[in-house]
N, C-alpha and C. Protein backbone atom coordinates (compact mmCIF):
# COMPACT_ATOMS: atom_id res chain seq x y z
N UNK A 1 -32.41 0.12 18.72
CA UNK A 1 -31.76 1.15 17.93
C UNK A 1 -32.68 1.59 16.80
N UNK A 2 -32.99 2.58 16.16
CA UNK A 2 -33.30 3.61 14.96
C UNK A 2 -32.42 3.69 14.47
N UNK A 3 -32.30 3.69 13.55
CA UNK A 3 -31.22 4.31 12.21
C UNK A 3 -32.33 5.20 11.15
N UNK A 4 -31.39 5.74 10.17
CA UNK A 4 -31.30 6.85 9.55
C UNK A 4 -30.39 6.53 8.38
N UNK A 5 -30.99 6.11 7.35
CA UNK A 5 -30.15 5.73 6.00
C UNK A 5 -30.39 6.60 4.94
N UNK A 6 -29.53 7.29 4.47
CA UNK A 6 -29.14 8.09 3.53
C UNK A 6 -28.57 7.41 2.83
N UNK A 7 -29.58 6.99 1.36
CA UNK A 7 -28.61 6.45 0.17
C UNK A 7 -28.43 7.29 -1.49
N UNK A 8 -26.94 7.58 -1.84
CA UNK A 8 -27.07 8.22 -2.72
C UNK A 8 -26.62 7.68 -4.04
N UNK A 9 -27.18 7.85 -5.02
CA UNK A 9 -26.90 7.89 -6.56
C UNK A 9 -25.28 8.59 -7.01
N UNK A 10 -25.00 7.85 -8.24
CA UNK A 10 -23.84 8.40 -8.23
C UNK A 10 -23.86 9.60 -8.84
N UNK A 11 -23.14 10.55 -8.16
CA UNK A 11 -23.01 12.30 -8.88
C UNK A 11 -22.17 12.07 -10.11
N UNK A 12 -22.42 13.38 -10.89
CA UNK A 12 -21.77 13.58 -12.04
C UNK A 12 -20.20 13.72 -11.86
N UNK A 13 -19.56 14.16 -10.91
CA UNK A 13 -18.68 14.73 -10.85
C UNK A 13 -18.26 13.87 -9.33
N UNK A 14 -17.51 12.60 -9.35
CA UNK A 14 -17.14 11.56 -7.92
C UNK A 14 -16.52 12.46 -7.20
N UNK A 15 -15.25 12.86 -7.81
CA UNK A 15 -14.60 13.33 -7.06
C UNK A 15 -14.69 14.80 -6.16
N UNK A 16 -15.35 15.45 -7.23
CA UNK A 16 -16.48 16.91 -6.09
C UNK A 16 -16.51 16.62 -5.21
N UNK A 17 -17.69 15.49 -5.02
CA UNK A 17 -18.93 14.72 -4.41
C UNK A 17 -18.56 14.41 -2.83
N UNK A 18 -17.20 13.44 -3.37
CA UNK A 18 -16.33 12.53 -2.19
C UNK A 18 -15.72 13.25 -1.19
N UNK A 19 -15.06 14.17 -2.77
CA UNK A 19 -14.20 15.44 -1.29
C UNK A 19 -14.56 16.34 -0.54
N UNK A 20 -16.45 16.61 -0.98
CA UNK A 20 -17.01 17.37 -0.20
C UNK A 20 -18.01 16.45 0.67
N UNK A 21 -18.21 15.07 0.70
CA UNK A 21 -18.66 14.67 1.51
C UNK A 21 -17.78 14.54 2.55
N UNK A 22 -16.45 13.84 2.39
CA UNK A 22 -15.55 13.77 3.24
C UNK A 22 -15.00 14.69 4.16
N UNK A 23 -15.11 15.67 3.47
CA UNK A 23 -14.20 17.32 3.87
C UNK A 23 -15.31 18.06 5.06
N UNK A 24 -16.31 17.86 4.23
CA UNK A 24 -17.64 18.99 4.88
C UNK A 24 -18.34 18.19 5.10
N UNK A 25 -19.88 17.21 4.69
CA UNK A 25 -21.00 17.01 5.26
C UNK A 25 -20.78 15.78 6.35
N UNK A 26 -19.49 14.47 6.25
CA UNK A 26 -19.27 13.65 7.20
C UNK A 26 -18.91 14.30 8.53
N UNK A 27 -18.19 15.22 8.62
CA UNK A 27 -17.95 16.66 9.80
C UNK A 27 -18.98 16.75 10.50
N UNK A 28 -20.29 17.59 9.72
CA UNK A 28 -21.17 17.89 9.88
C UNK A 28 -22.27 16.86 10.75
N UNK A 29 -21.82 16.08 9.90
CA UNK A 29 -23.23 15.01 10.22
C UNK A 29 -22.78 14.07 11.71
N UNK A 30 -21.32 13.85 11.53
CA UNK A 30 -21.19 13.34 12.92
C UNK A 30 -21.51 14.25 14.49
N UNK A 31 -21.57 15.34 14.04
CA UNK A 31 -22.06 16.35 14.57
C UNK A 31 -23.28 15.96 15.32
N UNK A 32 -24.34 15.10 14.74
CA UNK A 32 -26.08 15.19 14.98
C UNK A 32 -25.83 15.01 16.66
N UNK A 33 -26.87 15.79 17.52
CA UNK A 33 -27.27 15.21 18.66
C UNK A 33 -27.80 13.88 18.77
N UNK A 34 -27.25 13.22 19.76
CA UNK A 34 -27.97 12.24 19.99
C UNK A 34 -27.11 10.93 19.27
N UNK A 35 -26.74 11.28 18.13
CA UNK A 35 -25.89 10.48 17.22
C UNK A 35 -25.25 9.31 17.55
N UNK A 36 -25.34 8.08 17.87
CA UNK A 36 -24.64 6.81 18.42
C UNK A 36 -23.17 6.79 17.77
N UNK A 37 -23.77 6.13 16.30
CA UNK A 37 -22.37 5.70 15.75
C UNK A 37 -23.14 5.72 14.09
N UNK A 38 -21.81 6.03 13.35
CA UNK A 38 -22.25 6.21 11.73
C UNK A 38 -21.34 5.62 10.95
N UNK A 39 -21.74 5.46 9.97
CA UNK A 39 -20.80 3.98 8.85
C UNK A 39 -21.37 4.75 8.01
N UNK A 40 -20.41 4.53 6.56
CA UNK A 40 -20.38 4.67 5.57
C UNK A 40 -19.73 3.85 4.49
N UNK A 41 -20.69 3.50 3.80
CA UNK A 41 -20.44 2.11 2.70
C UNK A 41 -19.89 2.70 1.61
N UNK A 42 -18.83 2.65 0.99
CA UNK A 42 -18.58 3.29 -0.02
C UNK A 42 -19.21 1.80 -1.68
N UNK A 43 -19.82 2.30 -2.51
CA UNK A 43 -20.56 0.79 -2.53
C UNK A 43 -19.23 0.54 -3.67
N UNK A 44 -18.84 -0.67 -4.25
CA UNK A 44 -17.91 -1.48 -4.81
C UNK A 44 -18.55 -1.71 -6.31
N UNK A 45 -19.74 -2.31 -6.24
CA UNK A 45 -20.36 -3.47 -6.94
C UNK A 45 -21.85 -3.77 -6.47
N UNK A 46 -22.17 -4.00 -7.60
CA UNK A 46 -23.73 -4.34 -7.24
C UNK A 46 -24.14 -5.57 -8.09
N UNK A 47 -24.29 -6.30 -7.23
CA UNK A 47 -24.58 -7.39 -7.43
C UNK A 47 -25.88 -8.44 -7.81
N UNK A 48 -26.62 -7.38 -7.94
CA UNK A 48 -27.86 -7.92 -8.60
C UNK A 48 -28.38 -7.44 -10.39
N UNK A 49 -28.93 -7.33 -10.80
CA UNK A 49 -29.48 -6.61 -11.65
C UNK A 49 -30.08 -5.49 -11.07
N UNK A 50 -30.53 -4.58 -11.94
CA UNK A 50 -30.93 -3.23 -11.60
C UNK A 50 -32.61 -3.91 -11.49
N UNK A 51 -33.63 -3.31 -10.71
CA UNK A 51 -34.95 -3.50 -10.85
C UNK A 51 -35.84 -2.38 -10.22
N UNK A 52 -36.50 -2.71 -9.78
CA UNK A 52 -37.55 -1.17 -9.39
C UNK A 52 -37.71 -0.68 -7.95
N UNK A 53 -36.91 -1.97 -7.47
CA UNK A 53 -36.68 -1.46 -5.95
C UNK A 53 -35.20 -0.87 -5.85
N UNK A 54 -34.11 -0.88 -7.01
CA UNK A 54 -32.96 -0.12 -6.69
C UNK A 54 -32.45 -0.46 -8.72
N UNK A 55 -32.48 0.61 -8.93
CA UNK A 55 -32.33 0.37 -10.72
C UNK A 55 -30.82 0.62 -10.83
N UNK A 56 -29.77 0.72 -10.06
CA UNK A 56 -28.77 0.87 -10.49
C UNK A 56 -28.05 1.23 -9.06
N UNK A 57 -26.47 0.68 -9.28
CA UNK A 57 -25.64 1.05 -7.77
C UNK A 57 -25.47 2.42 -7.46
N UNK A 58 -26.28 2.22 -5.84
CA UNK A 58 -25.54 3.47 -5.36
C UNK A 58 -23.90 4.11 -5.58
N UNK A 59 -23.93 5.09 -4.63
CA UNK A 59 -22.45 5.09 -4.59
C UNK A 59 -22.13 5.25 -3.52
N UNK A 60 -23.13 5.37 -2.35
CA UNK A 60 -22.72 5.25 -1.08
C UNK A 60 -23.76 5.52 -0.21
N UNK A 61 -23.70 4.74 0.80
CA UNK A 61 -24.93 4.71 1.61
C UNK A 61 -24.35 4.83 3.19
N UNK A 62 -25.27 6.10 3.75
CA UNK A 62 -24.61 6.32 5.30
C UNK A 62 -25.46 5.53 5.98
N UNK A 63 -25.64 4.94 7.16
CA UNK A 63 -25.88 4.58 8.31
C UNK A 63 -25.71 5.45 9.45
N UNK A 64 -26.70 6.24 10.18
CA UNK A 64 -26.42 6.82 11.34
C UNK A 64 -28.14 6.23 12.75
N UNK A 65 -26.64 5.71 13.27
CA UNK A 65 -27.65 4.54 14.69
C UNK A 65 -27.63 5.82 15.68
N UNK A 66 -29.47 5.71 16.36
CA UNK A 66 -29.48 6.29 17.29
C UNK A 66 -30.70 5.57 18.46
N UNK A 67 -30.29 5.73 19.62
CA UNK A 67 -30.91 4.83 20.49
C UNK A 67 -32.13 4.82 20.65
N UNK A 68 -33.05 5.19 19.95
CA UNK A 68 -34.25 4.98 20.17
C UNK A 68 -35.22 6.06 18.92
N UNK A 69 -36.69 5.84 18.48
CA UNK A 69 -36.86 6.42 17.56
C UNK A 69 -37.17 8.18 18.53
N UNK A 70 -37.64 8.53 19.42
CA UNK A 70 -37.51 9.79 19.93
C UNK A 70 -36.14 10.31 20.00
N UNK A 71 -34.97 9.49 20.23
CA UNK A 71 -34.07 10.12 19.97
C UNK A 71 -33.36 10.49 18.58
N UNK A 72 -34.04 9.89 17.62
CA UNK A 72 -33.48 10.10 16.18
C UNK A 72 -34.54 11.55 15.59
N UNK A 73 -35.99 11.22 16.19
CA UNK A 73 -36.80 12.41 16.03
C UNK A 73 -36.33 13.75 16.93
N UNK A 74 -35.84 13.79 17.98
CA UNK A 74 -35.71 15.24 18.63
C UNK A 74 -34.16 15.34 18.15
N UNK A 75 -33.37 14.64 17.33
CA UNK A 75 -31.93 15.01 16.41
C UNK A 75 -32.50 15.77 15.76
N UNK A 76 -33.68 15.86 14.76
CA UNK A 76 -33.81 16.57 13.77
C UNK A 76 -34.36 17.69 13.84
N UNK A 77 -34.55 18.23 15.21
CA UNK A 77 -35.03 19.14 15.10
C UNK A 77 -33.88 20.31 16.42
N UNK A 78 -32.60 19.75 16.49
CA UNK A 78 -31.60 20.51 16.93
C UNK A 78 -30.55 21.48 16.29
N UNK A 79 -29.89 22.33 16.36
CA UNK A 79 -28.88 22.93 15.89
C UNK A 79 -28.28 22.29 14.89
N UNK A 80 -27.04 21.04 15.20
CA UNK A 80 -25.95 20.58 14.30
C UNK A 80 -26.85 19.74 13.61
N UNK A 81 -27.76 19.19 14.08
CA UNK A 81 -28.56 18.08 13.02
C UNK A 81 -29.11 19.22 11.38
N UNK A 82 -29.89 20.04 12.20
CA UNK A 82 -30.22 20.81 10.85
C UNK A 82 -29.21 21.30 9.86
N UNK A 83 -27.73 21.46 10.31
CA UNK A 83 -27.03 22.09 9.86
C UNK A 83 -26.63 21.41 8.52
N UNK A 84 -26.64 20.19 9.48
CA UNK A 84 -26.04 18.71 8.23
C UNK A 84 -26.99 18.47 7.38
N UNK A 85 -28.10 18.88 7.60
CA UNK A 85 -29.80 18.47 6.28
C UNK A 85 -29.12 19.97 5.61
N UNK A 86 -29.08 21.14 6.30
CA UNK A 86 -28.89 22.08 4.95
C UNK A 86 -27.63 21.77 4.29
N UNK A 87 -26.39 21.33 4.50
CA UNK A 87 -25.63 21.14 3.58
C UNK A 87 -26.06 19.99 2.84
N UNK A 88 -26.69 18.92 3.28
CA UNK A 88 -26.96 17.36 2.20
C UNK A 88 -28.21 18.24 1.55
N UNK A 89 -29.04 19.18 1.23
CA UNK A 89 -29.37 19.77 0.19
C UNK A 89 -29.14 20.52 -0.30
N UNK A 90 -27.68 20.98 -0.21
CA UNK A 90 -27.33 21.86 -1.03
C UNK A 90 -26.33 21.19 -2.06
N UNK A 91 -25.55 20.40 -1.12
CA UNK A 91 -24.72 19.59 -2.25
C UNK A 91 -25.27 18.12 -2.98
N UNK A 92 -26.12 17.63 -2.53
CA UNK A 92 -26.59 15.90 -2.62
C UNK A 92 -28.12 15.62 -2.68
N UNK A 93 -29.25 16.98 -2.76
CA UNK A 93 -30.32 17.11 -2.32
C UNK A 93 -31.05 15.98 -3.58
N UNK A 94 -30.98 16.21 -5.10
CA UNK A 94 -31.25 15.35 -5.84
C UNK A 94 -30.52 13.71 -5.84
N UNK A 95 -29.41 13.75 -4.95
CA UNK A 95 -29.25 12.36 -5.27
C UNK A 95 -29.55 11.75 -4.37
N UNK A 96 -30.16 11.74 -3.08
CA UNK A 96 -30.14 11.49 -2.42
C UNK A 96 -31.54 10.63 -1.53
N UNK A 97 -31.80 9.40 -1.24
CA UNK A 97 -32.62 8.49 -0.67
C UNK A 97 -32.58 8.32 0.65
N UNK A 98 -33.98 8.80 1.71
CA UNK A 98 -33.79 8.69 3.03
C UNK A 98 -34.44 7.39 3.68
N UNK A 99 -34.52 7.00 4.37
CA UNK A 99 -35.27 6.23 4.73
C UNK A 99 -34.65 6.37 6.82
N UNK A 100 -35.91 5.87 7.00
CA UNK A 100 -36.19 5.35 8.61
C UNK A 100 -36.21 4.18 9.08
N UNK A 101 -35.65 3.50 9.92
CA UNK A 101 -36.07 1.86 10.26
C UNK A 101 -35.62 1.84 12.28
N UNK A 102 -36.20 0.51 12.47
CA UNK A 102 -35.92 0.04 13.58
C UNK A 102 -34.68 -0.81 13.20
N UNK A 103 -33.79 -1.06 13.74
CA UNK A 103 -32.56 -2.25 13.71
C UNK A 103 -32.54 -2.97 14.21
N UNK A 104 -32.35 -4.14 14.24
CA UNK A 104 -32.07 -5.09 15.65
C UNK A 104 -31.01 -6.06 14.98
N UNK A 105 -29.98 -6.37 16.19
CA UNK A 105 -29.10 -7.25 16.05
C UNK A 105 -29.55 -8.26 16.07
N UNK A 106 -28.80 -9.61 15.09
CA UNK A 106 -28.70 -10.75 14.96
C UNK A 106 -27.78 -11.14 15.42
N UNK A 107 -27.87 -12.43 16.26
CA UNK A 107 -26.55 -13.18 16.87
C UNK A 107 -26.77 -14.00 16.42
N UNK A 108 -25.26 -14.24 15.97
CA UNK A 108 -24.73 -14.95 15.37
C UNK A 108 -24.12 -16.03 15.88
């Protein structure tokens, strides 16, 4: 699996933020081609001190799994995938942290 982590800072305004993530860009984004499955952490608490690899709690971090890294790369360059990058910069573009990874399950 590839994933696709979008982590964001908290906005000025939560409740904007929430009801337009909820309302409009989660819509959107489940949308992506290719798209497995997507989680969203709404974060609680942060449990460390702030430091230079994360200076303060998010406020929510998406997860979107896709089966392989060509399939997370030819998402981004489809219809509904782009649609969901132009709304996450129009509403979330400054708060917002991307990152890329490989995943692999641990059994437990």
């Amino acid at each position: 699996m590839h994933t696709l982590t979008a982590i964001y800072r908290a906005p000025e305004s939560k409740e904007e933020f929430d009801n337009h993530y909820r309302e409009v860009h989660s819509p959107l984004a489940s949308k992506m081609e290719g798209l497995r499955k997507m989680e969203v952490t709404w974060i609680e608490k942060m449990l460390t001190p702030g430091n230079e690899t994360l200076p303060a709690a998010p406020h929510l971090i998406c997860t979107m799994y896709f089966d392989d890294a060509e399939s997370l790369y030819n998402s981004m360059k489809q219809p509904n995938s782009k649609a969901a990058a132009k709304d996450l910069m129009g509403f979330a573009g400054p708060l917002v942290s991307m990152v890329v990874g490989r995943t692999e399950e641990v059994t437990l």
